[in-house]
Protein backbone atom coordinates (compact mmCIF):
# COMPACT_ATOMS: atom_id res chain seq x y z
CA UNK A 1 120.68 193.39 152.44
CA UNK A 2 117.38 191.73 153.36
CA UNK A 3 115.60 189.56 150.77
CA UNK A 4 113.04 191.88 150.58
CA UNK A 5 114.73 194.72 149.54
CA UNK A 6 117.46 192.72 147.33
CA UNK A 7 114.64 191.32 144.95
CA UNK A 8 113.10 195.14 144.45
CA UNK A 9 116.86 196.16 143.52
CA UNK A 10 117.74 193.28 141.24
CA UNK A 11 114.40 193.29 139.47
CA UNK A 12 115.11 197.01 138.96
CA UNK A 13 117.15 195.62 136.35
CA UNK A 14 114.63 194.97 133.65
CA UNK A 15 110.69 195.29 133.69
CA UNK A 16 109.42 191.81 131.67
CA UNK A 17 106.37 193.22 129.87
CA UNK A 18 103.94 191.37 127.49
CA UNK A 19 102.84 194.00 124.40
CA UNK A 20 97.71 191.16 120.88
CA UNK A 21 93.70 190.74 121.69
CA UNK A 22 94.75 190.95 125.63
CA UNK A 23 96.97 193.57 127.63
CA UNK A 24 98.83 190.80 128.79
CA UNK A 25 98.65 188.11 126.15
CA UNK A 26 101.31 189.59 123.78
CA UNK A 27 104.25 188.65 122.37
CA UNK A 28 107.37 188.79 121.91
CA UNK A 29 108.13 189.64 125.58
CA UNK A 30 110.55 192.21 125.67
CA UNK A 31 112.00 194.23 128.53
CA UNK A 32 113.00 198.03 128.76
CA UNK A 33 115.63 199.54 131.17
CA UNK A 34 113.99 200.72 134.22
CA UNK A 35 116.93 203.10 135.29
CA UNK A 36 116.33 205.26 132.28
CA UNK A 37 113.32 207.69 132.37
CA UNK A 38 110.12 206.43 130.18
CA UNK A 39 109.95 208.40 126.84
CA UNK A 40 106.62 207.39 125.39
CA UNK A 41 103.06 206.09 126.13
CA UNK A 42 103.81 202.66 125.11
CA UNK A 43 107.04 202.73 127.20
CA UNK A 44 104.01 204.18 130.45
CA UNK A 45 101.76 201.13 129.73
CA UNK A 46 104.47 198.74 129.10
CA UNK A 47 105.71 199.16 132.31
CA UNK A 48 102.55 198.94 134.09
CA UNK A 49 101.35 195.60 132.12
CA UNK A 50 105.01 194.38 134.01
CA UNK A 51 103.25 195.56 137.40
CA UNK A 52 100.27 192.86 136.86
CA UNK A 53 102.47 189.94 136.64
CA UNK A 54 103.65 189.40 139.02
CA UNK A 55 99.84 188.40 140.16
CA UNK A 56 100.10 185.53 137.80
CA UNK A 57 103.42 183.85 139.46
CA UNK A 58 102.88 180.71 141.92
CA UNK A 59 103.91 182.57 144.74
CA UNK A 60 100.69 184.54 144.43
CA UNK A 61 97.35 183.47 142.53
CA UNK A 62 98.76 180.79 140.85
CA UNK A 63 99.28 178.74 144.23
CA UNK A 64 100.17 180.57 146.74
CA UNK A 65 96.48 182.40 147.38
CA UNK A 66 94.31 179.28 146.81
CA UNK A 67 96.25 176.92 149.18
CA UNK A 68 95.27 179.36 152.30
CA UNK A 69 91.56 177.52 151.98
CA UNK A 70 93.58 174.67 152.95
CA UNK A 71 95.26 176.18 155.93
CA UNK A 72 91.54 177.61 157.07
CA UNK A 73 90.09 174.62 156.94
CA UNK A 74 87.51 173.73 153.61
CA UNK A 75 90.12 171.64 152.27
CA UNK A 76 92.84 169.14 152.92
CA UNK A 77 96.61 169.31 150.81
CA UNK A 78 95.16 165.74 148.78
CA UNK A 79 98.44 165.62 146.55
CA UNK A 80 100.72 162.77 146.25
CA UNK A 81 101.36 162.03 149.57
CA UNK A 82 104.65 161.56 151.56
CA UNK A 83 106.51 165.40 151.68
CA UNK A 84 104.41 166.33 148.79
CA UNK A 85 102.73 169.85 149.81
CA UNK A 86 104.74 169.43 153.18
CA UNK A 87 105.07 173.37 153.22
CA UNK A 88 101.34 173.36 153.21
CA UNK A 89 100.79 170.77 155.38
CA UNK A 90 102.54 172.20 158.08
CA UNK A 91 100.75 175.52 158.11
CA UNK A 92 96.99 173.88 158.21
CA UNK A 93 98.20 171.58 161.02
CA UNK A 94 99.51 175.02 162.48
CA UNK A 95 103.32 173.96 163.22
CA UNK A 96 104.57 175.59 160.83
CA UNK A 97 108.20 177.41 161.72
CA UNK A 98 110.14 180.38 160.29
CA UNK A 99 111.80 178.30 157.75
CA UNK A 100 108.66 177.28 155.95
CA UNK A 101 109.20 177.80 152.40
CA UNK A 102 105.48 178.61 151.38
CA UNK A 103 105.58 181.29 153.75
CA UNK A 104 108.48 182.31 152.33
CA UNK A 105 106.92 182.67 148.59
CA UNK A 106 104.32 184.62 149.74
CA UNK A 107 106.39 186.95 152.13
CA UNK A 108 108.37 187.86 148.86
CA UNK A 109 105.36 187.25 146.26
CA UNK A 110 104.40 190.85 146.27
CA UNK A 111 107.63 192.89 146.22
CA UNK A 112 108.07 192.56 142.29
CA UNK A 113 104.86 194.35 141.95
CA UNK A 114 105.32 196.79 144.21
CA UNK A 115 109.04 197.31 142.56
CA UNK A 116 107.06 197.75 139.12
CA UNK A 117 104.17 200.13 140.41
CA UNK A 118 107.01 202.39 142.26
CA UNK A 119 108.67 203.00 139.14
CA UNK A 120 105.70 204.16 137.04
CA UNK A 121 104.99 205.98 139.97
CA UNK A 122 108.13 207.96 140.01
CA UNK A 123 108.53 208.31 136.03
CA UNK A 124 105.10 209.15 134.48
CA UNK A 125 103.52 212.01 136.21
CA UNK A 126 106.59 214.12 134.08
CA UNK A 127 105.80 212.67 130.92
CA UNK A 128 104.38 214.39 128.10
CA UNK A 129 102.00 211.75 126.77
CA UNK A 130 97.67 211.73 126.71
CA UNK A 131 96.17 212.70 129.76
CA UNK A 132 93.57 210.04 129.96
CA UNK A 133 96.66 206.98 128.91
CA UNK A 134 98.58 209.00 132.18
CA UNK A 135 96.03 208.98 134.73
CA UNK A 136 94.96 205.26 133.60
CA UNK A 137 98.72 204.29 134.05
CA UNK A 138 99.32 205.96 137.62
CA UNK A 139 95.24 204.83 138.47
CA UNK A 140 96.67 201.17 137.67
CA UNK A 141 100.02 201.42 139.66
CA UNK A 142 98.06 202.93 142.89
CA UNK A 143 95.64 199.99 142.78
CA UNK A 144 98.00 197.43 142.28
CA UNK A 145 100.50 198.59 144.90
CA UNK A 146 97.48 198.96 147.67
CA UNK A 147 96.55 195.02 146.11
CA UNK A 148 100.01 193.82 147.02
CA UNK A 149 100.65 195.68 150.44
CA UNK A 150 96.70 194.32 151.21
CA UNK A 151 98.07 190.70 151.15
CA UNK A 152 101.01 191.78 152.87
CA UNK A 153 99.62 193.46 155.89
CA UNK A 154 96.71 190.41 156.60
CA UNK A 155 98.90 188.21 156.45
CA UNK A 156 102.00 189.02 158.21
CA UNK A 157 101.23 192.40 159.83
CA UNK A 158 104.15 195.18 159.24
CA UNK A 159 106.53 194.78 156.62
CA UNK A 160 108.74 197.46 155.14
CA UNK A 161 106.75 200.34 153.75
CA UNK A 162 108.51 200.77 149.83
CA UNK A 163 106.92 204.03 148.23
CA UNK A 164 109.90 204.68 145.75
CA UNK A 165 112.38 202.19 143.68
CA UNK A 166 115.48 201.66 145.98
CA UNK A 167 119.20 201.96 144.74
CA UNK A 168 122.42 200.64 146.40
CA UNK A 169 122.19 204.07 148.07
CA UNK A 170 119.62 203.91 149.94
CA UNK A 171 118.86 202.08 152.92
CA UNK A 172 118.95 198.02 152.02
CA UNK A 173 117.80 197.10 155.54
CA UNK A 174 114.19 199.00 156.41
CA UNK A 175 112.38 198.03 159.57
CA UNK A 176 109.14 196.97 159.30
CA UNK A 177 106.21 199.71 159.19
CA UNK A 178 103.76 199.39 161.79
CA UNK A 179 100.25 198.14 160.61
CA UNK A 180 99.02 201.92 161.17
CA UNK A 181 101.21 203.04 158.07
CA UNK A 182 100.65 199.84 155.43
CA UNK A 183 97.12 200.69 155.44
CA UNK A 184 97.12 204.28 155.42
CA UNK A 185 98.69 204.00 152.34
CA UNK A 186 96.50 201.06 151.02
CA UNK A 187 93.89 203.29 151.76
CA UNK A 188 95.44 206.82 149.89
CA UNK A 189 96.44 204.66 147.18
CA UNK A 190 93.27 203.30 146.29
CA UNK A 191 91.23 206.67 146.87
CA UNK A 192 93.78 208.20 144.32
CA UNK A 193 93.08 204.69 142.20
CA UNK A 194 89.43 205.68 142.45
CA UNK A 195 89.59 208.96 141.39
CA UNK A 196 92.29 208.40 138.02
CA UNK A 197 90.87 204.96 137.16
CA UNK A 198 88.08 204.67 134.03
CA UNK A 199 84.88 202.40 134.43
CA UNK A 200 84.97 198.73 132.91
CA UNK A 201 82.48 200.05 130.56
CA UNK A 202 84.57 202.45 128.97
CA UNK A 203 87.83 200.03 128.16
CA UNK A 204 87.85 198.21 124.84
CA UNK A 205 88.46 194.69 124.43
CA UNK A 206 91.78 195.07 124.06
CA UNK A 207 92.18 196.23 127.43
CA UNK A 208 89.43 194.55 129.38
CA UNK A 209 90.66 193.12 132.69
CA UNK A 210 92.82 196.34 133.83
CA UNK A 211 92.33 197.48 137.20
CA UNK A 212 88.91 199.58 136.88
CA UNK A 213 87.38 202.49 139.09
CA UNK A 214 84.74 199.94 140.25
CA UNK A 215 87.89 196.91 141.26
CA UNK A 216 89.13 200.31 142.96
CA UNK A 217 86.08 200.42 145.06
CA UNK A 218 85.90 197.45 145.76
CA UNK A 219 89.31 196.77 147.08
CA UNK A 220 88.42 199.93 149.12
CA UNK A 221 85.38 198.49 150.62
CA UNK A 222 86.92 195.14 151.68
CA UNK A 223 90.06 197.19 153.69
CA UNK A 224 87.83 199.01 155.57
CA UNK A 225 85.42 195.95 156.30
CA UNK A 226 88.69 194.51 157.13
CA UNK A 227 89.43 196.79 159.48
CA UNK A 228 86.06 197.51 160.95
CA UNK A 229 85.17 200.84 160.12
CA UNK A 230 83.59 202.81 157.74
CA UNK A 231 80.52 200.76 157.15
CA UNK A 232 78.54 203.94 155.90
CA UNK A 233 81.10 204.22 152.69
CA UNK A 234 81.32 200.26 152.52
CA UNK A 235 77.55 201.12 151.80
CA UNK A 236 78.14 203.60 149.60
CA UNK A 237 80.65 201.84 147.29
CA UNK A 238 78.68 199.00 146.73
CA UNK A 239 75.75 200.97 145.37
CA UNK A 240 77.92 202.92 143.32
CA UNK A 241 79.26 200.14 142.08
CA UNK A 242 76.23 198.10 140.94
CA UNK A 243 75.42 201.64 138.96
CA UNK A 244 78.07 201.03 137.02
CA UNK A 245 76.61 198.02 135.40
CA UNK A 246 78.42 194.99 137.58
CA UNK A 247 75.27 192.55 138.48
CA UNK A 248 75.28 188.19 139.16
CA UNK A 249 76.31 186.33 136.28
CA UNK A 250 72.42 183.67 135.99
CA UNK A 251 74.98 181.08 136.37
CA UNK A 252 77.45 180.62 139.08
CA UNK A 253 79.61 178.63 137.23
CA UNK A 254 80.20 181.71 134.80
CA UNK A 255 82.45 183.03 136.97
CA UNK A 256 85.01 179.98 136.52
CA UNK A 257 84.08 179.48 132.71
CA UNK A 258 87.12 180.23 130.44
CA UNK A 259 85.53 181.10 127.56
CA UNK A 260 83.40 183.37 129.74
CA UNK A 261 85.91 185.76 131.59
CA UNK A 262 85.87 189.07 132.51
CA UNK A 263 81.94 188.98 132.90
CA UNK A 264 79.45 191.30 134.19
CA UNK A 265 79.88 190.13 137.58
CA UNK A 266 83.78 190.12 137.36
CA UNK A 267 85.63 192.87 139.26
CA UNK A 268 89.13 191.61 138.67
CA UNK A 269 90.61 188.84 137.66
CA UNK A 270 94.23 187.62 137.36
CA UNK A 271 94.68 186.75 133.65
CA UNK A 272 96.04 184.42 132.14
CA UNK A 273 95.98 183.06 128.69
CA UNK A 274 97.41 179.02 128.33
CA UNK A 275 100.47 179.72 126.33
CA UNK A 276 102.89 176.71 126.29
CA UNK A 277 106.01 179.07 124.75
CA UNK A 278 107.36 179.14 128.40
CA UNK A 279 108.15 176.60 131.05
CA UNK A 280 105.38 175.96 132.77
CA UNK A 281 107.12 176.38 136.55
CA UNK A 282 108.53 179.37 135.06
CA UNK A 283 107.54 183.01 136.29
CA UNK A 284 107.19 184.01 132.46
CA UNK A 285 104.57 180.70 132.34
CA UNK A 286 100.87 182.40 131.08
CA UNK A 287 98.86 179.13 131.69
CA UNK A 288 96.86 178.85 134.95
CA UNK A 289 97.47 175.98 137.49
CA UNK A 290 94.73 175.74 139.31
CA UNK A 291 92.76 172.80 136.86
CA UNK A 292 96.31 170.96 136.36
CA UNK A 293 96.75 170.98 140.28
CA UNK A 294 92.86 170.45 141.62
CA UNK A 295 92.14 167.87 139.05
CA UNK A 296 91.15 164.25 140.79
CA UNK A 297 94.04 162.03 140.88
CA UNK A 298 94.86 158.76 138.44
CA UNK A 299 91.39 160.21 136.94
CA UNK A 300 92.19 161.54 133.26
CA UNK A 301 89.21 163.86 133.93
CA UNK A 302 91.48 166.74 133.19
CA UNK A 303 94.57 167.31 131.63
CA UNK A 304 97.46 166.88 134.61
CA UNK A 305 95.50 166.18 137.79
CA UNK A 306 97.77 166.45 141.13
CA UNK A 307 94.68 166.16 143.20
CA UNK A 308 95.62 169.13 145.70
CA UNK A 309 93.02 170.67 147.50
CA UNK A 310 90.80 168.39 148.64
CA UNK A 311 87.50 169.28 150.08
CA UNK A 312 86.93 168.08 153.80
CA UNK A 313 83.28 166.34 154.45
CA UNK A 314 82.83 169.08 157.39
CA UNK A 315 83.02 171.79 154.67
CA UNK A 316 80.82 169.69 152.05
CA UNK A 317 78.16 169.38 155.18
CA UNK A 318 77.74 172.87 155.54
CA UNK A 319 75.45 172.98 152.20
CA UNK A 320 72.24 173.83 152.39
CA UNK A 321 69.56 171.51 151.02
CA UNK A 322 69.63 172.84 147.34
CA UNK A 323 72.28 174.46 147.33
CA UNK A 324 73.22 174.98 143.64
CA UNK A 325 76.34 175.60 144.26
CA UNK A 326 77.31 172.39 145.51
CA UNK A 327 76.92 170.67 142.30
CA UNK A 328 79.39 173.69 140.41
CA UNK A 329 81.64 173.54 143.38
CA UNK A 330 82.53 170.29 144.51
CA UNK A 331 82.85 166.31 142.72
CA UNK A 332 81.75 163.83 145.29
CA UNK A 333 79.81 159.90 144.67
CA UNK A 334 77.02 160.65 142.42
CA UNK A 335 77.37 164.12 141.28
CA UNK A 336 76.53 165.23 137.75
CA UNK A 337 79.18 164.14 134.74
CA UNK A 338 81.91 166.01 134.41
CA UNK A 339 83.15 166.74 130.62
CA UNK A 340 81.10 163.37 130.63
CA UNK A 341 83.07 161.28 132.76
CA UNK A 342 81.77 159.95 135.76
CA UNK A 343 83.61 161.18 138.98
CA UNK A 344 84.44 158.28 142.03
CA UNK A 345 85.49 158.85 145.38
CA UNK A 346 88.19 156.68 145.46
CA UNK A 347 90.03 159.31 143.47
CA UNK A 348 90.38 161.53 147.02
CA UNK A 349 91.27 160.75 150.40
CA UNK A 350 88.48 162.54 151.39
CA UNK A 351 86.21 161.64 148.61
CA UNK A 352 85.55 164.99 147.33
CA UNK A 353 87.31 167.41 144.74
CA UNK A 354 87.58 170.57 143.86
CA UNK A 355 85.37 171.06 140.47
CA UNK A 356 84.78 174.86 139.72
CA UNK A 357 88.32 175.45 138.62
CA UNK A 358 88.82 172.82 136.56
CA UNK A 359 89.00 173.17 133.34
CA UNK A 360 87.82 170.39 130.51
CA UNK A 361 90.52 168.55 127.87
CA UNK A 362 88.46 170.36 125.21
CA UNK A 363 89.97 173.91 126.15
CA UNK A 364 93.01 172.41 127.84
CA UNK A 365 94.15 169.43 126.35
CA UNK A 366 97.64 169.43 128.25
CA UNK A 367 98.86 170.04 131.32
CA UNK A 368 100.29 173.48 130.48
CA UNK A 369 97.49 174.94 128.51
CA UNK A 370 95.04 176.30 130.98
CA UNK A 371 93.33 179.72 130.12
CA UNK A 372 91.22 179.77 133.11
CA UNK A 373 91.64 183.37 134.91
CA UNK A 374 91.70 183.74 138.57
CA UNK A 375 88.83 185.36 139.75
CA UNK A 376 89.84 188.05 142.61
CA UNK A 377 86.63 190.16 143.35
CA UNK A 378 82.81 189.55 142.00
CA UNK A 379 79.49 191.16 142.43
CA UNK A 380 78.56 188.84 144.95
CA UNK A 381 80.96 189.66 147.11
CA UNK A 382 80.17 193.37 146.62
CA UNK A 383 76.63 192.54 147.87
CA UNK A 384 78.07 190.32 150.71
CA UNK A 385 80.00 193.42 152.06
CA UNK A 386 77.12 195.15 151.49
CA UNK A 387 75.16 193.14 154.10
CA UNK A 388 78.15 193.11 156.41
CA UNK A 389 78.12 196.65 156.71
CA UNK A 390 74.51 197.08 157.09
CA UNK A 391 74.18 194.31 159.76
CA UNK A 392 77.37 195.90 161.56
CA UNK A 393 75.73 199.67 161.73
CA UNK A 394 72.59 197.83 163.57
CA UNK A 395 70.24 197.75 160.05
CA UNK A 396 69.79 193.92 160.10
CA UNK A 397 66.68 193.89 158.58
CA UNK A 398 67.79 196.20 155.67
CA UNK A 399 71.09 193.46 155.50
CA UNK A 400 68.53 190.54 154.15
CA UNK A 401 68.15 192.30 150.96
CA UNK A 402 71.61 191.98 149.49
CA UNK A 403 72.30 188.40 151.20
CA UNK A 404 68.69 187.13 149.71
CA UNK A 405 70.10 188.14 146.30
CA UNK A 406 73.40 186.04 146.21
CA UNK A 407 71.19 183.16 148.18
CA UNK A 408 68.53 183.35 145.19
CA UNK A 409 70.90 182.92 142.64
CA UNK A 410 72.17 179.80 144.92
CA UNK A 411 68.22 178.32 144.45
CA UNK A 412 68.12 179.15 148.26
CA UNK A 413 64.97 180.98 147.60
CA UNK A 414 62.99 180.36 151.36
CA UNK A 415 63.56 184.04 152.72
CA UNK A 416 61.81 183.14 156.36
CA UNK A 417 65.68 181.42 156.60
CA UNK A 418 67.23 184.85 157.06
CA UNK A 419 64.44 186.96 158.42
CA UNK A 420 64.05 187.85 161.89
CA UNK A 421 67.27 187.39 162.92
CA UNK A 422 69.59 189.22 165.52
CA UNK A 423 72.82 191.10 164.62
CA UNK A 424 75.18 188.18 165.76
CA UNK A 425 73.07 185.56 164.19
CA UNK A 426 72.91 187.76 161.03
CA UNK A 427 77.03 188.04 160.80
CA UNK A 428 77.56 184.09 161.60
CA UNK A 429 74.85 183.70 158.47
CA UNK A 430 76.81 186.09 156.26
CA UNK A 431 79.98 184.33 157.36
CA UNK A 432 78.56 181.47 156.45
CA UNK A 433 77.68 182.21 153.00
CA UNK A 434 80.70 184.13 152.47
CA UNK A 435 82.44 180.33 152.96
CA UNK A 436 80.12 178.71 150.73
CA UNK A 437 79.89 181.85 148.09
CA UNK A 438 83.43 182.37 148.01
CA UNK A 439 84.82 178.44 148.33
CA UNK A 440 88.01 177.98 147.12
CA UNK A 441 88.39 181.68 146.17
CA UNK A 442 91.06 182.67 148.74
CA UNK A 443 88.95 184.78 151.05
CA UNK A 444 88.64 182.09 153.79
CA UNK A 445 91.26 182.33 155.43
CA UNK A 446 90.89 186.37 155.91
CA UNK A 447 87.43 185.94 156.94
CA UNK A 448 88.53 183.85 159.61
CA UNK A 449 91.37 186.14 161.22
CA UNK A 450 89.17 189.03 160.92
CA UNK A 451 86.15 187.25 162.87
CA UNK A 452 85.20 189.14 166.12
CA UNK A 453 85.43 187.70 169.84
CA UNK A 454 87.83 185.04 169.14
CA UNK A 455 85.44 183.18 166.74
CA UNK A 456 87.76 182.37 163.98
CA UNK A 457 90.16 180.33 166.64
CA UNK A 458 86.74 179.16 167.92
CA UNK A 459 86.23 177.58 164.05
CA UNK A 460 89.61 175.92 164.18
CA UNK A 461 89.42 174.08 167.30
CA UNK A 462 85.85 172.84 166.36
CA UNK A 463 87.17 171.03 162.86
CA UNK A 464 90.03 169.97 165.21
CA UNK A 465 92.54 172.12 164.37
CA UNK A 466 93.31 172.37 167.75
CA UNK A 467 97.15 173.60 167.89
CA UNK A 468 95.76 176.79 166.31
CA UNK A 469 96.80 179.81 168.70
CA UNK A 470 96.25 183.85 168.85
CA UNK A 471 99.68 183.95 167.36
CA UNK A 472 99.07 181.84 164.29
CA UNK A 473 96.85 184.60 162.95
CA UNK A 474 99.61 186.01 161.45
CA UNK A 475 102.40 183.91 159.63
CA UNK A 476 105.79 184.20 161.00
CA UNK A 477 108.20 186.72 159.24
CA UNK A 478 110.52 184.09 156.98
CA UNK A 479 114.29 183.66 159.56
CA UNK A 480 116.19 183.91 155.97
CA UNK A 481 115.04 187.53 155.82
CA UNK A 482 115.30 187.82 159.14
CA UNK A 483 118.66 186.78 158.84
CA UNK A 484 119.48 188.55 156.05
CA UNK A 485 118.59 192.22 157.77
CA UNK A 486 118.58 192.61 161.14
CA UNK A 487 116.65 195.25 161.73
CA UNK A 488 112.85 192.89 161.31
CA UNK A 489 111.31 191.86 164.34
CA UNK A 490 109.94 188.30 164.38
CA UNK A 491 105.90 188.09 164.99
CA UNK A 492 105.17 187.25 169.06
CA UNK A 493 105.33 183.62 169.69
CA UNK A 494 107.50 182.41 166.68
């Protein structure tokens, strides 16, 4: 039985659910029998809090997700030198093998929540519970499942295509689907997401930061940017989605602000909530790791600070002349006080840190304790796509509009910098604010291996990342699967 499929049997034992002011910032944690048939509506939504968490876990958000800025480049692994981060290492210098064990955490990352949104998939549509709590449940579990086979598919290609919870009778060693299939179904999951999903408008507090109809969208919009097609509903999501009330935060440094999650310009976001009742490397852990791991090391600017992530001085370069971001972004010699401390360069081997995730001692004041949510989609990515697809269908001029927006809000108010320009210029300038918009986020590294004409192996080489190949745009399938079932195929060149 491949690793894959064992981990979606075994976890079929229990579902680990949270059930207080958050959906998934309850306690006790409890866990209900997923073999029996659900009974009730909290048994419905119990089982699909279970199908969020596995967001939360290291091999996903938590670590896994951020690190690929490192691999594409903005960033070097910083840490504590020697092996430390080797996994990581290995991948951005691109000679990385099948045994890698990063690759393997996010290979298997996903298949708990696809486990967990297959079996409220297969047990709710028969229950006899509210309508409204039904359709929410099954509008949650579609958008989830199309969330975690979206990873999947960018990053590795096929994998095996799970639509129902296996047992020991079934088949324990599934080929891999082709690309084709993963994102047909990404695609009918989240137009069924769409349609069952409520607005953000329309959740109370208690349940704010659930997958919504406009996340649904969203997601919808970036697959089929992804794939290059489709730019005329691209279009059309984004419009429908600033109608429902989503707009820039005045701030940019809202969108990393604890105390202000969940915001107007927040699509989703990966909660979490800085309990310390559970070990902290634990999968049950509900405290965020990005400000314990990005914080400058030997510094006591934060609480923890492993120094990871480490921004390179060909990323820093690419700012604009005021740039706003740069200051909410980035800690280099001479930047504003941070939590009133005074950052130095000697604290990096590049001489630059990562500061929008980080999180000050007076909301965190250990290690363990971080609140700070990850931030998945946001407005401003909306109206990036939204200039994407409008350059792409030949409108260039009409594609200024939505980029002059997120640039404004950057201080980068001199429109005659965008005008006039061709269609390839206009997609290398809404690439390029993409990486600065989006820094640190986790989208760089898909922007690059969806880049036309070679131009994301182009990037590489020119930052010197020059053992980057065709076949490194996908990671290699992990050899302990492989080993485990013999019916995957290993990615060309690995």
């Amino acid at each position: 039985m491949n690793k894959y499929s064992r981990v979606l049997c075994l976890s079929a034992l229990s579902v680990i659910f949270s059930g207080c002011s958050g959906f998934l910032d309850k306690e006790p944690w409890d866990s209900i029998d997923a073999t029996k048939s659900f009974q009730s509506e909290e048994d419905a939504i119990a089982a699909v809090n279970g199908a969020y968490q596995p967001l939360q876990w290291a091999k996903l958000y938590n670590m896994r997700i951020w690190t690929l800025d490192i691999v594409a480049g903005n960033s070097e692994v910083g840490a504590g030198g020697g092996t430390d981060g080797i996994e990581t290492k290995d991948l951005a210098n691109f000679i990385t093998t099948t045994d890698n064990f990063g690759v393997l955490d996010i290979y298997r990352g996903p298949a708990p929540g696809i486990l967990r949104c297959n079996y409220v998939l297969k047990n709710v549509p028969g229950m006899d519970i509210d309508e409204d709590i039904k359709n929410r449940c099954l509008g949650e579990a579609y958008f989830l499942r199309a969330h975690y086979y979206f990873i999947l598919v960018r990053l590795f290609g096929g994998v095996p295509l799970l639509t129902e919870p296996q047992t020991p009778d079934d088949d324990l060693k599934p080929k891999r689907a082709s690309v084709e299939q993963i994102y047909q179904l990404i695609i009918d999951d989240l137009k069924k997401a769409i349609d069952l999903l409520p607005t953000k408008s329309s959740y109370t507090s208690d349940d704010i930061g659930r997958a919504t109809k406009g996340a649904a969208m969203g997601e919808l919009a970036k697959v089929y940017l992804t794939r290059g097609e489709n730019y005329d509903k691209i279009i059309e999501y984004c419009d429908e989605i600033k109608k429902q009330g989503y707009s820039l935060n005045s701030d940019y440094s809202d969108n990393f602000n604890p105390e202000k999650e969940n915001g107007q310009e927040s699509l989703f976001e990966v909660q979490y909530y800085g309990k310390t009742n559970y070990d902290f490397w634990s999968n049950e852990n509900q405290a965020s790791w990005l400000s314990t791991y990005m914080g400058p090391r030997n510094s006591d600017m934060v609480a923890g600070g492993y120094g990871w992530n480490q921004p390179t001085g060909e990323f820093v370069s690419q700012y604009e002349e005021g740039d706003l971001r740069k200051d909410k972004t980035v800690l280099y010699s001479g930047c504003p006080l941070f939590d009133g401390k005074t950052y130095s360069s000697s604290y990096s081997s590049t001489g630059y840190n990562v500061r929008k995730f980080l999180v000050p001692k007076s909301i965190s004041m250990d290690y363990n304790t971080s609140p700070a949510n990850f931030v998945v989609m946001r407005y401003a990515e909306v109206l990036l796509m939204k200039a994407e697809a409008l350059n792409e269908l030949g409108r260039t001029s009409e594609a200024e509009e939505p980029l002059y927006e997120v640039r404004t809000r950057a201080g980068l108010t001199d429109r005659s910098k965008i005008e006039g320009l061709t269609q390839d210029e206009m997609r290398d300038k809404i690439f390029h604010e993409r990486r600065m918009e989006l820094a640190f986020e986790g989208d760089r590294w898909f922007d690059i291996i969806r880049m036309k004409d070679g131009k994301g192996l182009e990037f590489l080489h020119s930052i010197g990342k020059l053992n980057a190949q065709e076949k490194h745009l996908l990671l290699p399938i992990p050899q302990q699967e492989i080993e485990a079932n013999g019916n995957l195929e290993q990615n060309p060149g690995y």
